[in-house]
Structure formats: C-alpha cells, structure tokens
N, C-alpha and C. Protein backbone atom coordinates (compact mmCIF):
# COMPACT_ATOMS: atom_id res chain seq x y z
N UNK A 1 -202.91 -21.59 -74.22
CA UNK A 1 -202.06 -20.43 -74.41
C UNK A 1 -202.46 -19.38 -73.37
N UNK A 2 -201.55 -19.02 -72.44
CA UNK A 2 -201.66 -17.92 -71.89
C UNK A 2 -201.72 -16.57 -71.70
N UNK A 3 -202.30 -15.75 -71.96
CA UNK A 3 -201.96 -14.19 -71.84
C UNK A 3 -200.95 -13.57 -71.41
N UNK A 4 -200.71 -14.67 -70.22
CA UNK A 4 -200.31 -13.88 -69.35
C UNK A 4 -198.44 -14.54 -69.91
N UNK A 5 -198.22 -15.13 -70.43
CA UNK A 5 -196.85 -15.87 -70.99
C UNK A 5 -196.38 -14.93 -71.93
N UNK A 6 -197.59 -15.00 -72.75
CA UNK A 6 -197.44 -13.85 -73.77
C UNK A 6 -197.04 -12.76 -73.38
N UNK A 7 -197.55 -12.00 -72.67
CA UNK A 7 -197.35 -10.46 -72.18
C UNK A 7 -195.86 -10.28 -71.39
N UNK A 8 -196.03 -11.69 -70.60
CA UNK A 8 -194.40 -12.01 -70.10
C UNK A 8 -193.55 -11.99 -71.16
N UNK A 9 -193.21 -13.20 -72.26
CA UNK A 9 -192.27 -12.95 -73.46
C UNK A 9 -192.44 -11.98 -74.09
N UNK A 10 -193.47 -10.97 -74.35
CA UNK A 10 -193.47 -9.75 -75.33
C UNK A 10 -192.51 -8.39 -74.48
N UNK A 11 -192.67 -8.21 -73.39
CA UNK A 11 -192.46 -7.70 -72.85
C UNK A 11 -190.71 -7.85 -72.00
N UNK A 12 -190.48 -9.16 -72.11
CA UNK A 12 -188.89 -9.50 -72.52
C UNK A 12 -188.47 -9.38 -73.38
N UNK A 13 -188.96 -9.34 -74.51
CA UNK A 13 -188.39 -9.59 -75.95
C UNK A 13 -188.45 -8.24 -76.26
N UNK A 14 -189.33 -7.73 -75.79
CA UNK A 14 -188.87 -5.86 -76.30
C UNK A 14 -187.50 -5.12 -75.61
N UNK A 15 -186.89 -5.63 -74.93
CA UNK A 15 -185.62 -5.19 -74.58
C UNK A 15 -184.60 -5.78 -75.50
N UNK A 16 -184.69 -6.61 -75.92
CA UNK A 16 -183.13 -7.20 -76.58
C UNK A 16 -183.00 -6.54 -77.35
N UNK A 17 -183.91 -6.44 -78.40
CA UNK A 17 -183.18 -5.12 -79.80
C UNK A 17 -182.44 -4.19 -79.45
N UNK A 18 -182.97 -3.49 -78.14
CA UNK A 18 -182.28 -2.35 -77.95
C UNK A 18 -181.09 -2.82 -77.35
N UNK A 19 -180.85 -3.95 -76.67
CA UNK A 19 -179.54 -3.83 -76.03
C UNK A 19 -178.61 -4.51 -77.26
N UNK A 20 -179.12 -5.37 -78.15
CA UNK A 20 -178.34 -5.60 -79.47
C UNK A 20 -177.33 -4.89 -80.26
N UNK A 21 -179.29 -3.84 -80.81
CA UNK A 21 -178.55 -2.93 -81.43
C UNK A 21 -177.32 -1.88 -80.72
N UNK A 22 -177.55 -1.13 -79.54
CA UNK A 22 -176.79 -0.55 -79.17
C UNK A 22 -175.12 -1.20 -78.67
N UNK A 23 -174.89 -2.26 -78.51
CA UNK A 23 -174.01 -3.32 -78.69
C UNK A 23 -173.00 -3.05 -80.05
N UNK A 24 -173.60 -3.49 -80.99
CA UNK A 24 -173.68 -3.49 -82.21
C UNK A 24 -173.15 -2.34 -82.57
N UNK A 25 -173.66 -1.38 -82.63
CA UNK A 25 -173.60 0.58 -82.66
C UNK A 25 -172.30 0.69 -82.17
N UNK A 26 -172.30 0.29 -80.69
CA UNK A 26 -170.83 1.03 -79.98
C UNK A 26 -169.70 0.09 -79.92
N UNK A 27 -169.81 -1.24 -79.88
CA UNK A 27 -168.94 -2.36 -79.68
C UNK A 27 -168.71 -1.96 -78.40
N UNK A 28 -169.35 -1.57 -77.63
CA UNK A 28 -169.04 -1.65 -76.10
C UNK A 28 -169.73 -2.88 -75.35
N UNK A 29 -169.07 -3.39 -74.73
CA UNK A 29 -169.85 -4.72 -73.70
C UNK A 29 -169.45 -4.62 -72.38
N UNK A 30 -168.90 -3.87 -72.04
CA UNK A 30 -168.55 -3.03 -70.84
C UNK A 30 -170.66 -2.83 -69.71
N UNK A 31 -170.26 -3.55 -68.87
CA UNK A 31 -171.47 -4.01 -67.93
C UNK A 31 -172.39 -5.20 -68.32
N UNK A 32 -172.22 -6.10 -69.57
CA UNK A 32 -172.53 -6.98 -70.12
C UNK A 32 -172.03 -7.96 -69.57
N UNK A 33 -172.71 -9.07 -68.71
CA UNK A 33 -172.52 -10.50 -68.63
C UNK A 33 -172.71 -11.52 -69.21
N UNK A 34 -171.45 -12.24 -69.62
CA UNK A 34 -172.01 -12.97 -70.32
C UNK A 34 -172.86 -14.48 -69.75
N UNK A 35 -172.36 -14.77 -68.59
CA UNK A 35 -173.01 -15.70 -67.36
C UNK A 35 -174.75 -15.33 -67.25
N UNK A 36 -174.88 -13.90 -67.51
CA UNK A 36 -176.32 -13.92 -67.40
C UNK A 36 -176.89 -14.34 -68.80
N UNK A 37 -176.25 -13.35 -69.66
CA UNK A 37 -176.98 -14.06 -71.06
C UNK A 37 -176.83 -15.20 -71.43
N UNK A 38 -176.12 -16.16 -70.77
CA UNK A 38 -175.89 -17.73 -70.77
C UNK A 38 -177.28 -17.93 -70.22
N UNK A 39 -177.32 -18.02 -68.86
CA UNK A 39 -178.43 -18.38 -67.95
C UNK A 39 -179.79 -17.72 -68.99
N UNK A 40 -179.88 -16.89 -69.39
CA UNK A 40 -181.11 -16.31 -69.92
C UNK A 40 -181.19 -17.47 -70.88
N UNK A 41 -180.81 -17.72 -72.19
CA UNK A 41 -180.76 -18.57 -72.87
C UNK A 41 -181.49 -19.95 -72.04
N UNK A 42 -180.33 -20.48 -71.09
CA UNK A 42 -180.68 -21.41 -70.92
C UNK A 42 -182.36 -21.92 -70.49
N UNK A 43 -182.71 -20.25 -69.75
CA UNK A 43 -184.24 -20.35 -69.33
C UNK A 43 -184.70 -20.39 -70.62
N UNK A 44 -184.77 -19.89 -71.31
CA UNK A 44 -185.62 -19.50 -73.24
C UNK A 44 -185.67 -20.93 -73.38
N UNK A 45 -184.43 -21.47 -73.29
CA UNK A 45 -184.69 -23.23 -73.92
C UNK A 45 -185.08 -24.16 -73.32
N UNK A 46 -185.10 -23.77 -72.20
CA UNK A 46 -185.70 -24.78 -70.92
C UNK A 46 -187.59 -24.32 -71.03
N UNK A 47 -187.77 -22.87 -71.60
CA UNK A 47 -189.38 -22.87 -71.96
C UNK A 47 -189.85 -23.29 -73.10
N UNK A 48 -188.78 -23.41 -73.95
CA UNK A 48 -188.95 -24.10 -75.34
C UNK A 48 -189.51 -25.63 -75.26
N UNK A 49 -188.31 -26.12 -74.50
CA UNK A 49 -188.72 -27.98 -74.42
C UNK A 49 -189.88 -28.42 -73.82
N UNK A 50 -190.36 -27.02 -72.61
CA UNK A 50 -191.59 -27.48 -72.13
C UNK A 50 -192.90 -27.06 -73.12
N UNK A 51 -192.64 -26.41 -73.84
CA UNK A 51 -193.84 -26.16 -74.69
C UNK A 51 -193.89 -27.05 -75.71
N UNK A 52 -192.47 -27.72 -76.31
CA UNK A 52 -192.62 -29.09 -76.84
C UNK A 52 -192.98 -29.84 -76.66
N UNK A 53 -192.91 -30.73 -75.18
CA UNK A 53 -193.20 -31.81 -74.43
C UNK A 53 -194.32 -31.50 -73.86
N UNK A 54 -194.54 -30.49 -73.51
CA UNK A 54 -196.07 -30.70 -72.24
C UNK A 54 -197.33 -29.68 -73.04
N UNK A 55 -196.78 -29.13 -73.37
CA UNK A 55 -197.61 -27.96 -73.83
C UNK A 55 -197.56 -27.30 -75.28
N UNK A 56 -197.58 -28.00 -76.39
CA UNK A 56 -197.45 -27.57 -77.61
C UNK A 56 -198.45 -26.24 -77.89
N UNK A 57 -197.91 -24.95 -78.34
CA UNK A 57 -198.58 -23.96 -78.74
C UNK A 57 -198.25 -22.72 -79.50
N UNK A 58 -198.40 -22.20 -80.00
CA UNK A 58 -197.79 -20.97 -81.07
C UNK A 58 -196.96 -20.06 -80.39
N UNK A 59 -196.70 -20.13 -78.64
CA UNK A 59 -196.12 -19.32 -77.75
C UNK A 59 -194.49 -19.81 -77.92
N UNK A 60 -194.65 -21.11 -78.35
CA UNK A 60 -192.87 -21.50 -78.66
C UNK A 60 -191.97 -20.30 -79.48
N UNK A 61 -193.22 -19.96 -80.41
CA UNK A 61 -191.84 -19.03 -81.45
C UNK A 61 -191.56 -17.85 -80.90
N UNK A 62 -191.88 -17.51 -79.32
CA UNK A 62 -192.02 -16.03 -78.84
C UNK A 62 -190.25 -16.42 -78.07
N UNK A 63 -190.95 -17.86 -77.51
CA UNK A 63 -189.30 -18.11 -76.97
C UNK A 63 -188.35 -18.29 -77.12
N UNK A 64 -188.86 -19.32 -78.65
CA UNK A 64 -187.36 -19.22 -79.77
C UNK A 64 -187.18 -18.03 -80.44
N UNK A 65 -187.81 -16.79 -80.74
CA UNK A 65 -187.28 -15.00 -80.83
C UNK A 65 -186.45 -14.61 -79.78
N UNK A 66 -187.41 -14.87 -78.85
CA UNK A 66 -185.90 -14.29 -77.47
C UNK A 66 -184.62 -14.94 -77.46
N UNK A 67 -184.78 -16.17 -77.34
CA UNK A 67 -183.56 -17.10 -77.35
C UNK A 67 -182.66 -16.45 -78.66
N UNK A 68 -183.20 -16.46 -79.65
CA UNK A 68 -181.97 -15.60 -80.81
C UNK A 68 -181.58 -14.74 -80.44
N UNK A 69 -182.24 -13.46 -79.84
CA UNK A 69 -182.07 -12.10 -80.12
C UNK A 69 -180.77 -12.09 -78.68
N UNK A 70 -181.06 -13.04 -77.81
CA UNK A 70 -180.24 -13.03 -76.42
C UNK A 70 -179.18 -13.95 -77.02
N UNK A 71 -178.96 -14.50 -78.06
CA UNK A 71 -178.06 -15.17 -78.33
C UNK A 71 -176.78 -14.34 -79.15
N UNK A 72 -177.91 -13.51 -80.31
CA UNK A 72 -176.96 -12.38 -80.66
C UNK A 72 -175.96 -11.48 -80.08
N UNK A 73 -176.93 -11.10 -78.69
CA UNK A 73 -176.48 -10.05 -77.87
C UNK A 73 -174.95 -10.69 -77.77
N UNK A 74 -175.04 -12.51 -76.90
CA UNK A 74 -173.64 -13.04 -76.22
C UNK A 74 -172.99 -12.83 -77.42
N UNK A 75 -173.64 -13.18 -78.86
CA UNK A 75 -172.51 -13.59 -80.06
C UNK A 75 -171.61 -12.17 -80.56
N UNK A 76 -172.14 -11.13 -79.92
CA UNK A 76 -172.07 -9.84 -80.00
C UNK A 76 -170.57 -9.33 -78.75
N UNK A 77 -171.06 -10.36 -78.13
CA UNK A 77 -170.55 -9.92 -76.21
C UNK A 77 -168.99 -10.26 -76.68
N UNK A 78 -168.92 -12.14 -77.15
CA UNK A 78 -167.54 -12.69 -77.88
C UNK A 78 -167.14 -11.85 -78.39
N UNK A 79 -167.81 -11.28 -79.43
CA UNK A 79 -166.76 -10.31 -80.48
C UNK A 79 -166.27 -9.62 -80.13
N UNK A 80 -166.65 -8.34 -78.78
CA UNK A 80 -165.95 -7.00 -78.86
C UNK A 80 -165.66 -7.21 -77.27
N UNK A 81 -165.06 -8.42 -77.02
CA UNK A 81 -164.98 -8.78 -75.90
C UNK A 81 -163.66 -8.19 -75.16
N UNK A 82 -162.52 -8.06 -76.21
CA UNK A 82 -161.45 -7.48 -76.24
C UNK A 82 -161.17 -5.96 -75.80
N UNK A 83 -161.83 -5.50 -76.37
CA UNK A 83 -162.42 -4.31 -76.18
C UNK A 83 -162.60 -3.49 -75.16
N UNK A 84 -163.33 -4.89 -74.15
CA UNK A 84 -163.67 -4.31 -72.73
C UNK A 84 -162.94 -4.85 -72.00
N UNK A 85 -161.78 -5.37 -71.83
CA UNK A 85 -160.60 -5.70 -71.35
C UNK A 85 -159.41 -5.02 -71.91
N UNK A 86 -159.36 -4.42 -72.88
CA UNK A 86 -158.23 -3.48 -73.20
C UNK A 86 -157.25 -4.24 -74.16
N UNK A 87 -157.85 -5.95 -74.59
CA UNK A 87 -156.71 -6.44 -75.30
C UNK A 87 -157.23 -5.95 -76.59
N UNK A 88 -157.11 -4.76 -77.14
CA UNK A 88 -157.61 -4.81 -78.58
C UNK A 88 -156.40 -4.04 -79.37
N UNK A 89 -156.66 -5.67 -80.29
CA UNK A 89 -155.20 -5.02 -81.53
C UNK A 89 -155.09 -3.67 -82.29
C-alpha cells in the first residue's frame, strides 16, 4: 500500500462532493463533460482491476468511492442535461 496512492485518491476524491453536490443544488451542468467523467471512470476502474489482479489491498475501496461519486456526478450530468441545451419542458 502506498502513501503516496492514498494521498493521490484522497485528494481526488475530495473534489467530487463538491462538484456533486453543487450539481445537484443548481441542476446546472453547463461546463460539465461528460467525455471526461466517462474517461475518469474509466481510469477509477482500470485502478480497480489492477488492485484486483496484481495488487490486492484496502486502497481498492478509495477507488471504488471515487468511481461512485464520479459516476453520480455523469448520472447527475444525464438528468439536467436538457437544461444546458435549452430543451427543457
């Protein structure tokens, strides 16, 4: 287990709440990509499988936290997606 992984995922993972919640708060997604929060994900799970396969250690659940909280954000992004394109009923 690394420190230094740790301090890396803690220190990622302290941004998503805030961009969640404030998401969430305004239903604005206006400067929100969703191509990046794809790609982010995809890195979270691509550090997941390697800590499965090569490197089993308690640092997995830091990556499967991010991976949710960045998953929310996109599941967040879908919803008020309308919104920031102007199609809203």
């Amino acid at each position: 287990m690394s420190p230094y992984e740790i301090t890396m995922l803690v220190c990622f993972g302290a941004s998503w709440p805030f961009s969640v919640h404030r998401t969430w708060k305004t239903k604005n997604v206006v400067g929100k990509s969703p191509v990046f929060l794809s790609l982010v994900i995809i890195g979270y799970i691509a550090g997941i499988v390697h800590k499965l396969v090569y490197k089993p250690d308690a640092v997995v659940w830091l990556y499967v936290l991010n991976a949710l909280m960045v998953s929310a954000d996109l599941c967040l992004w879908i919803r008020y997606r309308n919104r920031a394109l102007g199609m809203e009923k």
